[in-house]
PDB file of N, CA and C in Angstrom:
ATOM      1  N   UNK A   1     225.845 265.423  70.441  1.00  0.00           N
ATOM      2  CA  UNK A   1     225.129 264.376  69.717  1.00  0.00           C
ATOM      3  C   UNK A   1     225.355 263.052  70.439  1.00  0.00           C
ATOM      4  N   UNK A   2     224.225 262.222  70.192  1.00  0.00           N
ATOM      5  CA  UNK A   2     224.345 260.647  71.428  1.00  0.00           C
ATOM      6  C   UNK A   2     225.463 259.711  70.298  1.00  0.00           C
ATOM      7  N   UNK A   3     226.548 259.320  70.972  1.00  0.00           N
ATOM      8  CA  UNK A   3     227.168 258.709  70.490  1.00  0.00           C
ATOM      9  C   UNK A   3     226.772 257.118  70.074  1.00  0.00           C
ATOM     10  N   UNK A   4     225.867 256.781  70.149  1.00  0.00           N
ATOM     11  CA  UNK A   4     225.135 255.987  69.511  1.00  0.00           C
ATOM     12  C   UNK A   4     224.022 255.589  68.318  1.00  0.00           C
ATOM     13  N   UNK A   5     224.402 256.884  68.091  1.00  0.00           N
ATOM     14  CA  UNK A   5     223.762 257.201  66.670  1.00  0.00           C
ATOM     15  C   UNK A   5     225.026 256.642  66.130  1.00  0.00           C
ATOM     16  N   UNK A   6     224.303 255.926  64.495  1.00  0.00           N
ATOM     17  CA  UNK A   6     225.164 255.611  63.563  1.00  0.00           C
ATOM     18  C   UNK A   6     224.616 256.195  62.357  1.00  0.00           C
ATOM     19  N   UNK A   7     225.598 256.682  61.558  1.00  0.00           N
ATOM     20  CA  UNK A   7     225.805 258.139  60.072  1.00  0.00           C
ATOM     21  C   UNK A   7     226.396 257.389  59.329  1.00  0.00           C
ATOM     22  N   UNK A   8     225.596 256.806  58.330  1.00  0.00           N
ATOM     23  CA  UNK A   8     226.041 256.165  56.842  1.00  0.00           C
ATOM     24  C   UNK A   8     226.103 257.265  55.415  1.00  0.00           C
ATOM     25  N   UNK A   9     226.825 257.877  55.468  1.00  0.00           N
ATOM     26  CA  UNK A   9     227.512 258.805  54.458  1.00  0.00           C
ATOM     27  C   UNK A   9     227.513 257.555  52.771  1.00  0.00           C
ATOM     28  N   UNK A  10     226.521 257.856  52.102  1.00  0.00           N
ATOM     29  CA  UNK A  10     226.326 257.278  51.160  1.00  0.00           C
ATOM     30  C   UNK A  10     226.341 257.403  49.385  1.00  0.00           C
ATOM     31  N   UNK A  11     227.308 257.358  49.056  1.00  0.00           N
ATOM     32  CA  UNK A  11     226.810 257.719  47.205  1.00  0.00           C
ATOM     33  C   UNK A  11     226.061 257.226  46.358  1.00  0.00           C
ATOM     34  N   UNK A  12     225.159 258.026  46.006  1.00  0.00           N
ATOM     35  CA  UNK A  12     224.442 257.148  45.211  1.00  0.00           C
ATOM     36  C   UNK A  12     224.527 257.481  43.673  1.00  0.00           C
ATOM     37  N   UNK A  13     225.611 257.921  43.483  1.00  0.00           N
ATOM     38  CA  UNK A  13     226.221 257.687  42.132  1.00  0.00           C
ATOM     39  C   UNK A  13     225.651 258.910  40.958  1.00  0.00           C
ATOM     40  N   UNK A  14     225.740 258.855  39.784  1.00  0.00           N
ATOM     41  CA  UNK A  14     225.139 259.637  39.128  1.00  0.00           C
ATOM     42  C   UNK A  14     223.547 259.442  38.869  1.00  0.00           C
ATOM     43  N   UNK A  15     223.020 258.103  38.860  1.00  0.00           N
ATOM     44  CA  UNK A  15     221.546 258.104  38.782  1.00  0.00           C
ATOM     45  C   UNK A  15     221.028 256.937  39.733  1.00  0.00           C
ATOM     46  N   UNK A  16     221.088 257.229  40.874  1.00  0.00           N
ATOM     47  CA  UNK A  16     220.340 256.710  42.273  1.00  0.00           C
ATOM     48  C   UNK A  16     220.687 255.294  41.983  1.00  0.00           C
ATOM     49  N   UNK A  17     219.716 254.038  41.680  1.00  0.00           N
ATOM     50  CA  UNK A  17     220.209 252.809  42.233  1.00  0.00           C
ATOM     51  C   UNK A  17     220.810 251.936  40.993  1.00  0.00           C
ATOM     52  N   UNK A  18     221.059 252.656  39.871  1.00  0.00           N
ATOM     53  CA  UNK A  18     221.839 251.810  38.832  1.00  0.00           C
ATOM     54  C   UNK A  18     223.179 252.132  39.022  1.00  0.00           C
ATOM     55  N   UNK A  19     223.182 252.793  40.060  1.00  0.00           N
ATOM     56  CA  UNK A  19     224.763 252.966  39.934  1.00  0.00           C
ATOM     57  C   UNK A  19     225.029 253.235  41.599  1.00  0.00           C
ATOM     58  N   UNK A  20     224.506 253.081  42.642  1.00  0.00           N
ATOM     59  CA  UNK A  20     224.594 252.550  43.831  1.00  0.00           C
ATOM     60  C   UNK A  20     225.359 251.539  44.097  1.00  0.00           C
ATOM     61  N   UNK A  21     225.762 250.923  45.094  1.00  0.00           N
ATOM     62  CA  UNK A  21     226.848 249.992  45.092  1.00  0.00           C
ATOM     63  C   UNK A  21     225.876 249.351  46.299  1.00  0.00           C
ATOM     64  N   UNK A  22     225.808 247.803  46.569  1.00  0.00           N
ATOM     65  CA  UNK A  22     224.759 247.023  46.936  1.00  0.00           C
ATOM     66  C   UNK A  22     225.279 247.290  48.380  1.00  0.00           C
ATOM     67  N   UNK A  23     226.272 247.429  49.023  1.00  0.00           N
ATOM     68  CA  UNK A  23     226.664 248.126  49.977  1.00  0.00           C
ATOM     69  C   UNK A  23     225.940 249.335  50.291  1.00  0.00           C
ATOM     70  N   UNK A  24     226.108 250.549  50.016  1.00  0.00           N
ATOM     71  CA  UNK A  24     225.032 251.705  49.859  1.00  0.00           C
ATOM     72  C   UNK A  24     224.019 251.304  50.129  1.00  0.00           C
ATOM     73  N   UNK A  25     223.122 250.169  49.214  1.00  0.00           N
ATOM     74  CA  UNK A  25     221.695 250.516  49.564  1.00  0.00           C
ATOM     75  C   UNK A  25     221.210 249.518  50.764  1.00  0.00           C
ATOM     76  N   UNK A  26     222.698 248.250  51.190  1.00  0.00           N
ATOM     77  CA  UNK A  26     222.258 247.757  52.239  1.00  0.00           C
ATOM     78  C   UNK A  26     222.032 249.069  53.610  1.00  0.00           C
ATOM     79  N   UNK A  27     222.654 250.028  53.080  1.00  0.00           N
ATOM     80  CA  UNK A  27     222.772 250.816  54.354  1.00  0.00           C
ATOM     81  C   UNK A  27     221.467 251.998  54.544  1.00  0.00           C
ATOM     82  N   UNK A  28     220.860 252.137  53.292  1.00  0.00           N
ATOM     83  CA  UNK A  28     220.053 253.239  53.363  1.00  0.00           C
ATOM     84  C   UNK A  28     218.515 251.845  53.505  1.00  0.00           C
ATOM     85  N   UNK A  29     218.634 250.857  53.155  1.00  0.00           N
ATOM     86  CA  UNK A  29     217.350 250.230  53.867  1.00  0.00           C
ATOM     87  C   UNK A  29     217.306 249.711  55.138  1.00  0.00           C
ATOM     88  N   UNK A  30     218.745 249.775  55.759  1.00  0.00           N
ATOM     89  CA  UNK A  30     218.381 249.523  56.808  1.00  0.00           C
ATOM     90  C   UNK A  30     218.596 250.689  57.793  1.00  0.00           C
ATOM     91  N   UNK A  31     218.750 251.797  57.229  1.00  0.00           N
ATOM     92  CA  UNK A  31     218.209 253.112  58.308  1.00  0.00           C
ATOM     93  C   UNK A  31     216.950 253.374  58.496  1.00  0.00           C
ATOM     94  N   UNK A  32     217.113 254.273  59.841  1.00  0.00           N
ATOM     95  CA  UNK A  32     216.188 254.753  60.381  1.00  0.00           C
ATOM     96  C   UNK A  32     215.193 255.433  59.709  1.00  0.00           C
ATOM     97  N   UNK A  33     216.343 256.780  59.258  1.00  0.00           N
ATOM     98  CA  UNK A  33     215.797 257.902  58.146  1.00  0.00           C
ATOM     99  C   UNK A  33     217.041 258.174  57.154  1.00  0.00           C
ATOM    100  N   UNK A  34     216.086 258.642  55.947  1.00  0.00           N
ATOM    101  CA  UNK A  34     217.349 259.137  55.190  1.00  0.00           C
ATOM    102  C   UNK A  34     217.641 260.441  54.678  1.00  0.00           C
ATOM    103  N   UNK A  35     218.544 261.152  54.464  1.00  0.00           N
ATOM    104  CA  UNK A  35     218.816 262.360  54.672  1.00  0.00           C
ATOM    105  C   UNK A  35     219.393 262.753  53.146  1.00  0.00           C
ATOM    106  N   UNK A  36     219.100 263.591  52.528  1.00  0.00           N
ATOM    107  CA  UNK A  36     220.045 264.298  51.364  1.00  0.00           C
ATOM    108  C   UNK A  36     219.035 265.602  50.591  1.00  0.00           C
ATOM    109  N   UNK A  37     219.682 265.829  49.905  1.00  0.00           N
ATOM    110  CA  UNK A  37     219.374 267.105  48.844  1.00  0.00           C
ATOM    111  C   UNK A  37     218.090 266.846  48.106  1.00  0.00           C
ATOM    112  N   UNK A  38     217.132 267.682  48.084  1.00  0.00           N
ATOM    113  CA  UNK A  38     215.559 267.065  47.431  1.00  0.00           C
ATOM    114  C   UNK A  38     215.861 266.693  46.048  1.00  0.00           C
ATOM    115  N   UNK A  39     216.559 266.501  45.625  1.00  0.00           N
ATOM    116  CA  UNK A  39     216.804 266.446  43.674  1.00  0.00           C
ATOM    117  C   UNK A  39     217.280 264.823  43.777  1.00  0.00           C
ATOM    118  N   UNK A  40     217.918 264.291  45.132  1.00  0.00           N
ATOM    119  CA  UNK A  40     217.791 263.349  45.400  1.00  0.00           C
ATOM    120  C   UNK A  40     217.180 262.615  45.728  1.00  0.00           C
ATOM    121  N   UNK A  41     216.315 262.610  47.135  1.00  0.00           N
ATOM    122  CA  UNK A  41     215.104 262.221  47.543  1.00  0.00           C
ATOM    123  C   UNK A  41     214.026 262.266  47.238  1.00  0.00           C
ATOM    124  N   UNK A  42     213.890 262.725  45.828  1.00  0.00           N
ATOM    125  CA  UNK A  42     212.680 263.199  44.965  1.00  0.00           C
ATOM    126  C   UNK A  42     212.717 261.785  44.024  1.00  0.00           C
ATOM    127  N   UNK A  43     213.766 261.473  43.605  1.00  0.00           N
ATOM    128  CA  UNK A  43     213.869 260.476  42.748  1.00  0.00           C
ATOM    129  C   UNK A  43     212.863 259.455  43.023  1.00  0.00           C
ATOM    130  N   UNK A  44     212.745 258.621  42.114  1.00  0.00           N
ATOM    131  CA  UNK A  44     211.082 257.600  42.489  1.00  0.00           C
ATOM    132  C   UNK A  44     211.466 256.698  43.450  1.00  0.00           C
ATOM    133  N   UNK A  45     212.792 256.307  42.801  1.00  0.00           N
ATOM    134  CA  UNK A  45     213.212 254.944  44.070  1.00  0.00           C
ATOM    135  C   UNK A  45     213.579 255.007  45.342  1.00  0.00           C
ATOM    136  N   UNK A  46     213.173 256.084  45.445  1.00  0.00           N
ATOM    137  CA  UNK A  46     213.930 256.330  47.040  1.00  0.00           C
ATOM    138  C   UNK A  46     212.897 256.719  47.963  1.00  0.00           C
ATOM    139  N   UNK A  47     211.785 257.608  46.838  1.00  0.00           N
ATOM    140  CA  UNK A  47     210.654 257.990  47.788  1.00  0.00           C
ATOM    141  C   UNK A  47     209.927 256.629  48.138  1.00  0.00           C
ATOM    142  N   UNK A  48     210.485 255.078  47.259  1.00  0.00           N
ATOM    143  CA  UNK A  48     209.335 254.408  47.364  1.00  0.00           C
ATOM    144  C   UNK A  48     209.901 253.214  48.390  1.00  0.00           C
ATOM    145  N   UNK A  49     210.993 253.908  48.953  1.00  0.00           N
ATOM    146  CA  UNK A  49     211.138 253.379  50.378  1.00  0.00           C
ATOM    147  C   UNK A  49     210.670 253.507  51.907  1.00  0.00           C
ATOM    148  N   UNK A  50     209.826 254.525  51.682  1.00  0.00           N
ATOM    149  CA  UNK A  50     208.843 254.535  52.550  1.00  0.00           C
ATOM    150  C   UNK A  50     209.139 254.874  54.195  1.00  0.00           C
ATOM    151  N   UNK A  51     210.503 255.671  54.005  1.00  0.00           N
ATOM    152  CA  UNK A  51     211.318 255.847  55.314  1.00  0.00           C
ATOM    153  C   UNK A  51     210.994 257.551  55.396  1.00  0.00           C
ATOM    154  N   UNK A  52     211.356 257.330  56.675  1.00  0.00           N
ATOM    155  CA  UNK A  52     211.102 258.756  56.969  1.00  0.00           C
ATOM    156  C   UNK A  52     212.566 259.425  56.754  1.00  0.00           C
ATOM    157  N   UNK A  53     212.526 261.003  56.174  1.00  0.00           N
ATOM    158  CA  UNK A  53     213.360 262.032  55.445  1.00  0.00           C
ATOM    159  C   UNK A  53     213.495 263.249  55.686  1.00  0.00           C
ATOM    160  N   UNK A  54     214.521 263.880  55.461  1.00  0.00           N
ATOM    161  CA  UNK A  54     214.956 265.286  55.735  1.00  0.00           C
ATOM    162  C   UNK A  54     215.772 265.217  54.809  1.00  0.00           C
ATOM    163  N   UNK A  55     215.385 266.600  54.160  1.00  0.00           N
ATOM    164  CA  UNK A  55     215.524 267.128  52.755  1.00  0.00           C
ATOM    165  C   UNK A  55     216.455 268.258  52.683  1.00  0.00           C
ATOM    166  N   UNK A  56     217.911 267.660  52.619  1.00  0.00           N
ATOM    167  CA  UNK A  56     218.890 269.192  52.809  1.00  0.00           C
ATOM    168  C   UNK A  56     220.127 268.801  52.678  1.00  0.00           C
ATOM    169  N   UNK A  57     221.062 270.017  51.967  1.00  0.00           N
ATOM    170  CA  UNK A  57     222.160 269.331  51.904  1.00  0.00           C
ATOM    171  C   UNK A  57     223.052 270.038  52.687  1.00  0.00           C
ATOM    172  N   UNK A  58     222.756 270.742  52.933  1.00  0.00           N
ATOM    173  CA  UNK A  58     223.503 271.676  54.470  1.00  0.00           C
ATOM    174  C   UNK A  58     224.007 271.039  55.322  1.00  0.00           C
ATOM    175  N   UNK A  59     225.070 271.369  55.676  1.00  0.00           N
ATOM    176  CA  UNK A  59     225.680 270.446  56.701  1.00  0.00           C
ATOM    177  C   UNK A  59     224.994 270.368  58.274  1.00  0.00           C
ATOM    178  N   UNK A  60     225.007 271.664  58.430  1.00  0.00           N
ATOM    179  CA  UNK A  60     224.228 272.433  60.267  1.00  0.00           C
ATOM    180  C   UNK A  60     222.884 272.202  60.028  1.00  0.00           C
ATOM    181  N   UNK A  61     222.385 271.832  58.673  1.00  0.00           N
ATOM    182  CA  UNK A  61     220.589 271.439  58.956  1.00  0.00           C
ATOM    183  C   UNK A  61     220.862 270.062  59.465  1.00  0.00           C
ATOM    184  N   UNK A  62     221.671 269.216  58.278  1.00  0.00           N
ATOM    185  CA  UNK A  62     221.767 267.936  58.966  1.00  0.00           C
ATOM    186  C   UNK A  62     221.818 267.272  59.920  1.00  0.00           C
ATOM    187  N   UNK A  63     223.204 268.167  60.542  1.00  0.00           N
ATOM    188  CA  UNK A  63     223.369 267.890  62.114  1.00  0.00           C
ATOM    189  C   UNK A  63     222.594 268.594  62.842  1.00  0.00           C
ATOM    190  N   UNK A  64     222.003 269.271  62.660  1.00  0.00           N
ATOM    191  CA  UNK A  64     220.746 269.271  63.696  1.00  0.00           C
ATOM    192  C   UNK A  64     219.943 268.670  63.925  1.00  0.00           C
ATOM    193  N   UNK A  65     219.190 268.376  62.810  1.00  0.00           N
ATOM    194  CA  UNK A  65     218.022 267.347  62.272  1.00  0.00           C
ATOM    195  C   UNK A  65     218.485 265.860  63.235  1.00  0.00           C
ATOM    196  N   UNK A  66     220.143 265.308  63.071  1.00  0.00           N
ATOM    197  CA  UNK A  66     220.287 263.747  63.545  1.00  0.00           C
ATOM    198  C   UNK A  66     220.465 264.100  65.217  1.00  0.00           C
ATOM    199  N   UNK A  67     220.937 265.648  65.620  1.00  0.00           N
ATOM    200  CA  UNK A  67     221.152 265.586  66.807  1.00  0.00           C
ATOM    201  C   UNK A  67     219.872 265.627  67.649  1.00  0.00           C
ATOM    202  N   UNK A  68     218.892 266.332  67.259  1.00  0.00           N
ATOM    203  CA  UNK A  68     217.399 266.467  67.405  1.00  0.00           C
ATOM    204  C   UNK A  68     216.552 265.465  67.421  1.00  0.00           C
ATOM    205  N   UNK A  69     216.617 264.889  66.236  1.00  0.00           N
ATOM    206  CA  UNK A  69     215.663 263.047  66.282  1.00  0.00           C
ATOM    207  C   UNK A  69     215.942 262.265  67.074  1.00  0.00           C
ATOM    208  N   UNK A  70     214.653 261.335  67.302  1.00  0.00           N
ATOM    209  CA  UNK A  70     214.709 260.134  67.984  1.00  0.00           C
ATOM    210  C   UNK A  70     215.573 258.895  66.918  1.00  0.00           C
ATOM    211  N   UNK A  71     215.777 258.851  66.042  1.00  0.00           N
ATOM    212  CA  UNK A  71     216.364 257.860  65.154  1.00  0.00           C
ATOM    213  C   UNK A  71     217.887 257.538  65.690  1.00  0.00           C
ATOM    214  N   UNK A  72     218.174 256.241  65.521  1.00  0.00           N
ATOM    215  CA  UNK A  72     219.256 255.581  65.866  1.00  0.00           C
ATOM    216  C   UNK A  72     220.216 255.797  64.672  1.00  0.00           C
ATOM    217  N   UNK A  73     220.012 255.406  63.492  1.00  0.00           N
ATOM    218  CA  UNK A  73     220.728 255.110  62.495  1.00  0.00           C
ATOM    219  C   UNK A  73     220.307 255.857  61.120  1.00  0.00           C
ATOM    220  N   UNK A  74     221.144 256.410  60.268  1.00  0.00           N
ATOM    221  CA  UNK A  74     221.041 257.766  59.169  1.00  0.00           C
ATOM    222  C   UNK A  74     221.472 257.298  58.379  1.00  0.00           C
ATOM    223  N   UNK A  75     220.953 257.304  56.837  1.00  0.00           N
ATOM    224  CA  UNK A  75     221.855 257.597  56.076  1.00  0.00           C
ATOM    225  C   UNK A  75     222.085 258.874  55.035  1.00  0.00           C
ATOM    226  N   UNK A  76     222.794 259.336  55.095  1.00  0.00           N
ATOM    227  CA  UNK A  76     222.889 260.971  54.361  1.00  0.00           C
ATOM    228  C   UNK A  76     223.424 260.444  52.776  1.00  0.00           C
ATOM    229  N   UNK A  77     222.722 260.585  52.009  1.00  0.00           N
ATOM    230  CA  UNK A  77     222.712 260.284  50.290  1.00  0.00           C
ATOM    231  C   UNK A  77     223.454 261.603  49.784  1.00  0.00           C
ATOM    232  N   UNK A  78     224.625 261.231  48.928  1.00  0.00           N
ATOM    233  CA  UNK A  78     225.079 261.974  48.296  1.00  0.00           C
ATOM    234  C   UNK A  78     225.383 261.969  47.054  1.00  0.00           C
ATOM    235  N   UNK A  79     225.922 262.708  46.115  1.00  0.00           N
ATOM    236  CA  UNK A  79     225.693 262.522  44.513  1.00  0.00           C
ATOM    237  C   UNK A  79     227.643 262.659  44.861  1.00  0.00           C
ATOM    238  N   UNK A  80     227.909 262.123  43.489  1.00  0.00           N
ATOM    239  CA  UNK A  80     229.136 262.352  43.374  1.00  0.00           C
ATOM    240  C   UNK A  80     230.126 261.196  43.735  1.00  0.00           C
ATOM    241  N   UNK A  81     231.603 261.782  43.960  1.00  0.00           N
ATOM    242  CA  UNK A  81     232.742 261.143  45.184  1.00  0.00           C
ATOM    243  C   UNK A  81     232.850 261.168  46.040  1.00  0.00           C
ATOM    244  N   UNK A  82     232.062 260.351  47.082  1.00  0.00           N
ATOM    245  CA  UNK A  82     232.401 260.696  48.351  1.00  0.00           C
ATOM    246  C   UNK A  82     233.659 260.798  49.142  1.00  0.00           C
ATOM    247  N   UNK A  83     234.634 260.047  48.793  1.00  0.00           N
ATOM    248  CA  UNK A  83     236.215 260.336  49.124  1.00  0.00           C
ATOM    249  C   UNK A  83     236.687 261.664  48.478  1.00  0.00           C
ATOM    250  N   UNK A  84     235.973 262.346  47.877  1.00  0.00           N
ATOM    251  CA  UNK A  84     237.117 263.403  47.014  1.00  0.00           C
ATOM    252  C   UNK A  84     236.076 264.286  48.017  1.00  0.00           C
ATOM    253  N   UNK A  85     234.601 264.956  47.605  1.00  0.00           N
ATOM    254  CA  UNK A  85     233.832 265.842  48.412  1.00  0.00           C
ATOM    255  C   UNK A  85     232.730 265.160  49.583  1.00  0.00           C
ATOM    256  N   UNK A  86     233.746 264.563  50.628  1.00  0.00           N
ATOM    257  CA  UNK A  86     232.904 264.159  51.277  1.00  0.00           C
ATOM    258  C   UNK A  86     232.296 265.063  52.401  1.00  0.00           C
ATOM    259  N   UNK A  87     231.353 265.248  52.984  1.00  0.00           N
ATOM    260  CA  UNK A  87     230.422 265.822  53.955  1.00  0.00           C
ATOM    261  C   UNK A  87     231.054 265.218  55.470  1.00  0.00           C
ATOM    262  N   UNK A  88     231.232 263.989  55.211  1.00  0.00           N
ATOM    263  CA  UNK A  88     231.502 263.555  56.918  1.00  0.00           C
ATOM    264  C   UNK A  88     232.424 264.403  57.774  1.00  0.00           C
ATOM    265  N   UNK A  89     233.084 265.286  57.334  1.00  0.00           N
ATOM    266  CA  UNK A  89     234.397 265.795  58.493  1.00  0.00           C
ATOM    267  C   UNK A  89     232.806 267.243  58.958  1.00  0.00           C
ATOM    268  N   UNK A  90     231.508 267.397  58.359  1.00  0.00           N
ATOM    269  CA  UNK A  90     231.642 268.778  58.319  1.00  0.00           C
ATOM    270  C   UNK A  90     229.980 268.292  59.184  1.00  0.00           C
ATOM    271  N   UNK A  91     229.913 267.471  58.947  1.00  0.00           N
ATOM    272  CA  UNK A  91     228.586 267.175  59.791  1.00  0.00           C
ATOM    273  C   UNK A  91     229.686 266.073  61.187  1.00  0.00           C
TER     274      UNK A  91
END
């Protein structure tokens, strides 16, 4: 993978941007593309960011998908704790 890609590992809490942290969503508007589970990216506010997406919560789709694209900068949306079940060691 080009080490110049940058991977914003993001929570977006139990219900997308009321409970996002203004951090988080500085990071998912200013990516490239954004990446997570369709139950996520389905949500209204996110589709109505108008970024381009990949829909998966698989780790080896992911990293394929960021190693594969032309995009500089990711952010992968996740539900939950990200310190307790985070994805980053596995992508």
């Amino acid at each position: 993978m080009d080490k110049n890609k940058k991977i914003y590992i993001v929570g977006t809490g139990m219900d997308g941007l009321k409970t996002i942290t203004a951090e988080g969503l500085n990071y998912i508007k200013n990516a490239d593309a954004i990446i997570g589970a369709e139950r996520i990216l389905n949500l209204k506010h996110f589709e109505l960011l108008e970024k381009p997406s990949f829909k998966s919560y698989k780790s080896e789709e992911i990293y394929k998908f960021i190693s594969d694209s032309e995009y500089t900068t990711y952010a992968v949306l996740t539900s939950g704790d990200n310190g307790f079940h985070s994805c980053a060691k596995k992508i």
